[in-house]
C-alpha atoms as a PDB file:
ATOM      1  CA  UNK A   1      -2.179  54.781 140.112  1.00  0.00           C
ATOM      2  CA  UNK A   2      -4.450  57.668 138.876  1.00  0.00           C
ATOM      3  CA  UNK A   3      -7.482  56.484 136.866  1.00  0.00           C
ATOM      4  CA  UNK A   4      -9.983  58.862 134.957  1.00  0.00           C
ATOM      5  CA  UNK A   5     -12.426  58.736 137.955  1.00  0.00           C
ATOM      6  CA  UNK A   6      -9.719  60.706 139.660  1.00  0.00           C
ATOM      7  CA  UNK A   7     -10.336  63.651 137.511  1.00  0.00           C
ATOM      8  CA  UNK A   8     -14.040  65.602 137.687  1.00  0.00           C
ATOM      9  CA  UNK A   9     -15.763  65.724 134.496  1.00  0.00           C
ATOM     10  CA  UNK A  10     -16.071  69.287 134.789  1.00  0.00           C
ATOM     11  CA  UNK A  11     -12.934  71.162 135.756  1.00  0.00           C
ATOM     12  CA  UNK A  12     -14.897  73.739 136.888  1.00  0.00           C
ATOM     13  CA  UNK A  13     -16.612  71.893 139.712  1.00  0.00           C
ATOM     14  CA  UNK A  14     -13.258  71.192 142.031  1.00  0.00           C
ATOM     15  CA  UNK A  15     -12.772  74.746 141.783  1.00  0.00           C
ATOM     16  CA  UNK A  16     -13.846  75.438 145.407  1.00  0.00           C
ATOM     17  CA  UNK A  17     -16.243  78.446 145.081  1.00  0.00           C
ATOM     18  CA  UNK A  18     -16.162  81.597 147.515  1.00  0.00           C
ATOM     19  CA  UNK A  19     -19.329  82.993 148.550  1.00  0.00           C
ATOM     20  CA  UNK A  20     -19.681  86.953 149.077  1.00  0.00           C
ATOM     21  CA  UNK A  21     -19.097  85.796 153.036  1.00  0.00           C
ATOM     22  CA  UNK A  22     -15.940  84.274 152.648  1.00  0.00           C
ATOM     23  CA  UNK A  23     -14.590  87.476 150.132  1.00  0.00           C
ATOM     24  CA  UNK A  24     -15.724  89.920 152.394  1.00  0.00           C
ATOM     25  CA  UNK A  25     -14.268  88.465 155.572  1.00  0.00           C
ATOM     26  CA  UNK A  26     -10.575  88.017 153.921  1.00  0.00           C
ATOM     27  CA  UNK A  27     -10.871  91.620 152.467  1.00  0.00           C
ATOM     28  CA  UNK A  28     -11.700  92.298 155.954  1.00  0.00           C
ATOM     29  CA  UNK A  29      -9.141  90.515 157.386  1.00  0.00           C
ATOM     30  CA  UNK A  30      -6.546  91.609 155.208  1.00  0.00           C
ATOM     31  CA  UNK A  31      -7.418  95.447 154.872  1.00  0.00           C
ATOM     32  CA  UNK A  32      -6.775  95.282 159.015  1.00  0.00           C
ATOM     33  CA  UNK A  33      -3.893  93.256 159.274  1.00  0.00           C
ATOM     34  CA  UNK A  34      -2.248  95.416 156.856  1.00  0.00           C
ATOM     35  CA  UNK A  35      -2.954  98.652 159.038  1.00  0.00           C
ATOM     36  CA  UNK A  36       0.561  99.913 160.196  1.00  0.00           C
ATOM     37  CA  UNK A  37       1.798 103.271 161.453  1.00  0.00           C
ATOM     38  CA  UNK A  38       4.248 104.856 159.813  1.00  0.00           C
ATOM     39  CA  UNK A  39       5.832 108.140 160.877  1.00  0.00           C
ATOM     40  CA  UNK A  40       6.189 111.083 158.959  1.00  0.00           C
ATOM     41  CA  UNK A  41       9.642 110.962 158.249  1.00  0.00           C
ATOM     42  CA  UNK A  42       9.131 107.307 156.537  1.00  0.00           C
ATOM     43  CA  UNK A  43       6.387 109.908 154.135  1.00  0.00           C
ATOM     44  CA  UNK A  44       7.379 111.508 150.768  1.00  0.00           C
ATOM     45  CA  UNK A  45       6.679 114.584 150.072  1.00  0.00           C
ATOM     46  CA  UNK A  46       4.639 113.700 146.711  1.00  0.00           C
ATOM     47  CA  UNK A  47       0.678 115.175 146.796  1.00  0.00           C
ATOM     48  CA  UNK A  48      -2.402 113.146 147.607  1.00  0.00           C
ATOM     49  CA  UNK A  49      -5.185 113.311 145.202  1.00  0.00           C
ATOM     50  CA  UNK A  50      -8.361 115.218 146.613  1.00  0.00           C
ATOM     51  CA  UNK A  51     -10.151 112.181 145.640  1.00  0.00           C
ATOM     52  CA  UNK A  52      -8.107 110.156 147.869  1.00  0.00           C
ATOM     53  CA  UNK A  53      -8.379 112.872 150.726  1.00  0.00           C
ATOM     54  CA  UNK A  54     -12.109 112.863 150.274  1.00  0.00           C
ATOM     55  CA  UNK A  55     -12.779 109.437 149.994  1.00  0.00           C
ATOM     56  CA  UNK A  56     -10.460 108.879 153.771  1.00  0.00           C
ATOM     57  CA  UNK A  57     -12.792 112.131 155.020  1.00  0.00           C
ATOM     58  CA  UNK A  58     -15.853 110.393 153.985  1.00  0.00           C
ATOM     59  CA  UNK A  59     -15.370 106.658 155.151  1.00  0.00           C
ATOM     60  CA  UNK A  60     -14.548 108.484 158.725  1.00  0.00           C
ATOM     61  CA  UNK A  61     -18.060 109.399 158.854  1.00  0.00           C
ATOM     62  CA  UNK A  62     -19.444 105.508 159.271  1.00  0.00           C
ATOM     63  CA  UNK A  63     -18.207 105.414 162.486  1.00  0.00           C
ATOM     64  CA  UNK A  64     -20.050 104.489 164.929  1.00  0.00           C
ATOM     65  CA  UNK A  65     -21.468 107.246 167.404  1.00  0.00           C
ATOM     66  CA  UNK A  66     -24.398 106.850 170.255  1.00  0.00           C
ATOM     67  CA  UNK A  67     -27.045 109.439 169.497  1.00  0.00           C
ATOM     68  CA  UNK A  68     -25.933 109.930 165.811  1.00  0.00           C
ATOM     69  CA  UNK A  69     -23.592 112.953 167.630  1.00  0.00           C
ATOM     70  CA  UNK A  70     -20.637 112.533 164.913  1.00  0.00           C
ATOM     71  CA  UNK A  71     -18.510 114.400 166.733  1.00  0.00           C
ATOM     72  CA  UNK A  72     -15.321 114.474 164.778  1.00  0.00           C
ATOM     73  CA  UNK A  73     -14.777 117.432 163.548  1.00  0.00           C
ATOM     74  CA  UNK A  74     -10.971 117.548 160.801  1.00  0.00           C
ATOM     75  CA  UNK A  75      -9.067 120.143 160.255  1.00  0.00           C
ATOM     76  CA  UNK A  76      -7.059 119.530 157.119  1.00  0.00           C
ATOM     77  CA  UNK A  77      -3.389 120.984 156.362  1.00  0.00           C
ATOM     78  CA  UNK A  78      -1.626 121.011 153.253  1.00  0.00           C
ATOM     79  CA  UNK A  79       0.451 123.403 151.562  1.00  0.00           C
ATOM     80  CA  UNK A  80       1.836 126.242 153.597  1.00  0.00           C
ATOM     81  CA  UNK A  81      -0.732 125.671 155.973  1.00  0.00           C
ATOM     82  CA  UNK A  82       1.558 123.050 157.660  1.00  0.00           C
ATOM     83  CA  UNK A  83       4.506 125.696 158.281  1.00  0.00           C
ATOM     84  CA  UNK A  84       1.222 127.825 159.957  1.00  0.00           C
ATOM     85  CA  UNK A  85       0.477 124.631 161.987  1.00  0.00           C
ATOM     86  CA  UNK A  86       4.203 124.053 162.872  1.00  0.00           C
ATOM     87  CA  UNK A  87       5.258 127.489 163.972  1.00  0.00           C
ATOM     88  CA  UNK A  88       2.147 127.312 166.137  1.00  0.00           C
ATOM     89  CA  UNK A  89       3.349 124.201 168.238  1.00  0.00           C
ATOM     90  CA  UNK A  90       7.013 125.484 168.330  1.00  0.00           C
ATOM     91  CA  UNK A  91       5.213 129.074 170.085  1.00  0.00           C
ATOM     92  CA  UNK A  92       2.953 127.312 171.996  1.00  0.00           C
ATOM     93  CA  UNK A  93       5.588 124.402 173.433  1.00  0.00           C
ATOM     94  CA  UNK A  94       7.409 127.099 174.127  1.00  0.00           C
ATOM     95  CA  UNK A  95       5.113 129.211 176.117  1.00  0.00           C
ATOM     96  CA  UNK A  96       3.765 126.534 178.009  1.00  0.00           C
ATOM     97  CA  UNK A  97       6.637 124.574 179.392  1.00  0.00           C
ATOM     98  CA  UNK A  98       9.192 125.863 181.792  1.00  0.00           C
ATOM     99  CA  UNK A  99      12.497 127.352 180.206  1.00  0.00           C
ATOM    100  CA  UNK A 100      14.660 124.615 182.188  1.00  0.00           C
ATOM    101  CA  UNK A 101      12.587 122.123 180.936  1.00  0.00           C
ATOM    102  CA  UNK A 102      12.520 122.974 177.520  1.00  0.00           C
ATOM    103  CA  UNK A 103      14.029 120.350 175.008  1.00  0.00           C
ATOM    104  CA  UNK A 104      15.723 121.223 171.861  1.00  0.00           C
ATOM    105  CA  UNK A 105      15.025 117.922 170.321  1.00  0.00           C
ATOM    106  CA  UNK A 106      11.256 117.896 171.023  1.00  0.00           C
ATOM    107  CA  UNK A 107      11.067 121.582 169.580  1.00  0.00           C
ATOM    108  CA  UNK A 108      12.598 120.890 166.705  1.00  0.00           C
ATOM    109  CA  UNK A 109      10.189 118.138 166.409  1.00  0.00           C
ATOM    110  CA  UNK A 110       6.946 120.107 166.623  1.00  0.00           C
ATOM    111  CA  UNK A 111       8.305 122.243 163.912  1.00  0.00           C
ATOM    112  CA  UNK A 112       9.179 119.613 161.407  1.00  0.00           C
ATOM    113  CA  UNK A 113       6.793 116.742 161.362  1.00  0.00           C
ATOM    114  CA  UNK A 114       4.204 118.786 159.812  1.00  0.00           C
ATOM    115  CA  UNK A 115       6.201 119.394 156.912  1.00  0.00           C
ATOM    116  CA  UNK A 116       7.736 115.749 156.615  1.00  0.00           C
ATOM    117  CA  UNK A 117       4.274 114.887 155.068  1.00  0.00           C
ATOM    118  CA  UNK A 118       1.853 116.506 152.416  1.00  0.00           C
ATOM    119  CA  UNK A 119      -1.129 116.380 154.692  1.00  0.00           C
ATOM    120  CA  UNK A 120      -1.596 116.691 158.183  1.00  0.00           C
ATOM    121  CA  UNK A 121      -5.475 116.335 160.040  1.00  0.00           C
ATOM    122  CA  UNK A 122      -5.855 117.659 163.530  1.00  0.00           C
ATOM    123  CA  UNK A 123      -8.617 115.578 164.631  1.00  0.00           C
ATOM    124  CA  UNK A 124     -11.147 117.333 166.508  1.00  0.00           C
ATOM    125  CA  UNK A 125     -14.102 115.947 169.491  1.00  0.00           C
ATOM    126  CA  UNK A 126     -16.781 118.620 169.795  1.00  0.00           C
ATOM    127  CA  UNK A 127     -19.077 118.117 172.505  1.00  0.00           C
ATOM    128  CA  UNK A 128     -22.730 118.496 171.492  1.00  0.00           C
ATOM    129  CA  UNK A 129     -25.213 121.203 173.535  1.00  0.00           C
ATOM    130  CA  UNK A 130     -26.454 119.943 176.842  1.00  0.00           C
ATOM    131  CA  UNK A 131     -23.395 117.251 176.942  1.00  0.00           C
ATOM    132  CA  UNK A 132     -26.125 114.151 176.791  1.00  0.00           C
ATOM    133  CA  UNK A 133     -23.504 111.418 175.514  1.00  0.00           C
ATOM    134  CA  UNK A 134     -20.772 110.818 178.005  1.00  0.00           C
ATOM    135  CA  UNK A 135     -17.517 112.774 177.266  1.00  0.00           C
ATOM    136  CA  UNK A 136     -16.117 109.314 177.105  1.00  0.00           C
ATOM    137  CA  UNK A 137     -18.323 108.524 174.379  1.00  0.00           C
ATOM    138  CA  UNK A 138     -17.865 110.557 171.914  1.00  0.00           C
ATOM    139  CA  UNK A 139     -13.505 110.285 172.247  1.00  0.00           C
ATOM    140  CA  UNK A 140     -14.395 106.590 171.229  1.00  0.00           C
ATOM    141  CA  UNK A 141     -16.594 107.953 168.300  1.00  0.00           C
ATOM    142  CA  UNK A 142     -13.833 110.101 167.231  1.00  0.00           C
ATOM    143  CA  UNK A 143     -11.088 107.314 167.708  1.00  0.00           C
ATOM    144  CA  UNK A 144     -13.352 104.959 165.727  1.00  0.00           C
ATOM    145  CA  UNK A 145     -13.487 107.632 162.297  1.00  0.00           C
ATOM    146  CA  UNK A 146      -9.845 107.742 162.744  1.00  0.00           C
ATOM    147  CA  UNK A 147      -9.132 103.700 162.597  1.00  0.00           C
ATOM    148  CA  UNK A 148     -11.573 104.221 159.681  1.00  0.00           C
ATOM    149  CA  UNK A 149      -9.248 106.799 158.154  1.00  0.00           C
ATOM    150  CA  UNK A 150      -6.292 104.904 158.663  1.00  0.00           C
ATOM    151  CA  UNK A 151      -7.988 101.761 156.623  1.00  0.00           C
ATOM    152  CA  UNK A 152      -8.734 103.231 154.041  1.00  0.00           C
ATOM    153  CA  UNK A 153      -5.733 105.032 153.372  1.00  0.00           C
ATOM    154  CA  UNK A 154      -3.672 101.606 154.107  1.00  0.00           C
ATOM    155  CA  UNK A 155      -6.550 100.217 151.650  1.00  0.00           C
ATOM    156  CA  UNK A 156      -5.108 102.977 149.008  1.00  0.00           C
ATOM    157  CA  UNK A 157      -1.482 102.337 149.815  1.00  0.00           C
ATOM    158  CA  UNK A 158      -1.073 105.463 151.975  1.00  0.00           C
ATOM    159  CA  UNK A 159       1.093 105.970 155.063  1.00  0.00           C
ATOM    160  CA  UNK A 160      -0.686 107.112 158.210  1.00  0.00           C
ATOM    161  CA  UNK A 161       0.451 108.024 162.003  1.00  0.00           C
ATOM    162  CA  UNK A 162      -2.014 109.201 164.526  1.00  0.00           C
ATOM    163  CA  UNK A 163       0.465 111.520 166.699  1.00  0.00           C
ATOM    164  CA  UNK A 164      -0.138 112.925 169.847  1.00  0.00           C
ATOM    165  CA  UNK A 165       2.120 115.401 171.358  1.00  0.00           C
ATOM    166  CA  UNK A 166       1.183 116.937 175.072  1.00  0.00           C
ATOM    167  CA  UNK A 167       0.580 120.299 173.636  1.00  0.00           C
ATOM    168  CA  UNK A 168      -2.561 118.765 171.290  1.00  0.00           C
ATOM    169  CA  UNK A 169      -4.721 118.208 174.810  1.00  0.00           C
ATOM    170  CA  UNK A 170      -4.045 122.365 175.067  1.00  0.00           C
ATOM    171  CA  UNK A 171      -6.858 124.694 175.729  1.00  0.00           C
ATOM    172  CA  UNK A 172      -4.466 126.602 173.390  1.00  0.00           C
ATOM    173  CA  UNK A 173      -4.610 124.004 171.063  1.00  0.00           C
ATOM    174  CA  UNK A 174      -8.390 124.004 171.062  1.00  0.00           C
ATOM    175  CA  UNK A 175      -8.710 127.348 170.587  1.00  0.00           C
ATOM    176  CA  UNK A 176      -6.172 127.735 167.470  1.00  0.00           C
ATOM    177  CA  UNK A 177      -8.425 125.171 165.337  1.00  0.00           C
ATOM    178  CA  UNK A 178     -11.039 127.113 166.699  1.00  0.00           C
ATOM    179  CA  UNK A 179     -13.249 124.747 168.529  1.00  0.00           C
ATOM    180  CA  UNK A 180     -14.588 125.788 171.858  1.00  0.00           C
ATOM    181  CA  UNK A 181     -14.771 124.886 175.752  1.00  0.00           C
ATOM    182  CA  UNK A 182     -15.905 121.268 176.205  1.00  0.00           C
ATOM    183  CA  UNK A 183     -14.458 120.394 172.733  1.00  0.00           C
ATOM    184  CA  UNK A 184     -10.961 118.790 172.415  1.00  0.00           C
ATOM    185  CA  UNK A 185      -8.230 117.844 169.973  1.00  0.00           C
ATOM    186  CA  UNK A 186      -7.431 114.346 170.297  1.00  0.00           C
ATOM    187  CA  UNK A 187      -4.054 114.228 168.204  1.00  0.00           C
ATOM    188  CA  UNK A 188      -2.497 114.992 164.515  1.00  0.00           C
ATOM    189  CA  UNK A 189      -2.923 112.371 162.139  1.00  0.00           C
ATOM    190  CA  UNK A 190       0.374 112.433 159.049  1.00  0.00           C
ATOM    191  CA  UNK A 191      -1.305 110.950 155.493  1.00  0.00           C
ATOM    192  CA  UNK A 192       1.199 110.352 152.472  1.00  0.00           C
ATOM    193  CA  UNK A 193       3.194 108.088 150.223  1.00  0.00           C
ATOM    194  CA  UNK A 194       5.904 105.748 152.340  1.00  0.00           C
ATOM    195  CA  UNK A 195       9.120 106.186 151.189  1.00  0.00           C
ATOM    196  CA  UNK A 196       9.777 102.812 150.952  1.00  0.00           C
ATOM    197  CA  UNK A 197       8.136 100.479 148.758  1.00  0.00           C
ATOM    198  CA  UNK A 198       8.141  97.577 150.930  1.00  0.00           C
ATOM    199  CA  UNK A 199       5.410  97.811 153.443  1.00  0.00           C
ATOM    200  CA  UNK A 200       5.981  97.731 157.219  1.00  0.00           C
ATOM    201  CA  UNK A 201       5.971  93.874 158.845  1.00  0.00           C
ATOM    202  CA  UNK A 202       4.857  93.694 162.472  1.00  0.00           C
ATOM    203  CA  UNK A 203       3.051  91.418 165.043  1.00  0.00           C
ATOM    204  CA  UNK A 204       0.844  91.243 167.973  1.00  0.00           C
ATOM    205  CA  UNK A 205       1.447  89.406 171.070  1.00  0.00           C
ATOM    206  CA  UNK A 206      -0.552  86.036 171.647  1.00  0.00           C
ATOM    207  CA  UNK A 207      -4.600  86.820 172.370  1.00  0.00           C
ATOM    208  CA  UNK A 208      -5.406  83.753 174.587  1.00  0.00           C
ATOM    209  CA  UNK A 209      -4.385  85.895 177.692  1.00  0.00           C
ATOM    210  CA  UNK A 210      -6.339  89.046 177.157  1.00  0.00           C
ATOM    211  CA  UNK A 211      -9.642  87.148 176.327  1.00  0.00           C
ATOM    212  CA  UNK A 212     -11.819  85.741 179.532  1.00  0.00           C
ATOM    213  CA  UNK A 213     -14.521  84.096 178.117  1.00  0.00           C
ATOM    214  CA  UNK A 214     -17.905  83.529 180.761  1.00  0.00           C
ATOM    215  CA  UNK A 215     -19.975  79.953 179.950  1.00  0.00           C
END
């Protein structure tokens, strides 16, 4: 039977209190287990606010990068910029593979993802004079600003897919964003609202057998 000792004479102290440790880690923890790629035909066509944009661009920029190189470089399309952007894959896939080979599905592809959602990045790796970092180095940099892109926008309720067709590793492909020798683009990533208002569920396999830890 329940007495009064059960009960603290201050409700307030079995309250168990969180310290700014414990918050940060399960904002943390949430903010990247919530991460989920959706495509751009899952996006609606409705705008994103230049503060949002801005605030995605500038959270990219904490990434970590040996030498202080930040070598991302963004190349933003909205508007009609993204028919521009489209019609230049369609050319391009079209000059560059052989006519046998060509597929009518993947064409049609390259020319409407970039209008499926209201902004589209091509994410750019420019390679700093006298090449001191490893090459290798500074495509981690740039895929680190994008996973920081794709939190935040999760963090905002945005969709986001990281897309890379063949024809983005093009020399043609570098030179149309206008980036030169040395520099690459390292994918498209899609940014909008998801059609659907529940978000994505998904899982990742068991860890235990992709850790090896040395005593």
């Amino acid at each position: 039977m329940l007495n009064e000792d059960d009960f603290p004479s201050n409700p307030d102290e079995s309250t168990p209190k969180l310290d700014a440790l414990s918050l940060r880690l399960a904002a943390a923890n949430a903010l990247i287990r919530r991460r989920r790629t959706i495509k751009p035909a899952d996006m609606t066509l409705k705008s994103v606010a230049n503060l949002h944009l801005a605030t995605i661009l500038e959270n990219a920029k904490w990434a970590p990068t040996h030498g202080m190189t930040e070598p991302w470089r963004f190349f933003v399309f909205t508007g009609d910029s993204r028919q521009r952007l489209a019609d230049f894959l369609q050319e391009t896939y079209r000059r560059l593979t052989p006519e046998d080979e060509v597929r009518p599905d993947k064409l049609e592809k390259l020319g409407s993802q970039p209008l499926q959602a209201p902004v589209v990045i091509a994410i750019g790796m420019k390679r700093q004079p006298g090449a001191k970092i490893p090459e290798i180095e500074e495509i981690e940099a740039v895929a680190c600003a994008v996973q920081n892109m794709h939190l935040t926008a999760s963090a905002i309720g945005l969709a986001g897919a990281w897309l890379t067709p063949p024809i983005v590793y093009s020399d043609e492909m570098r030179d149309w964003l206008g980036l030169e020798p040395g520099d690459l683009c390292l994918g498209l990533f899609y940014l909008g609202w998801p059609k659907s208002e529940e978000w994505p569920e998904t899982a990742r396999s068991d860890l235990a057998d992709k850790i090896v830890f040395h005593r």
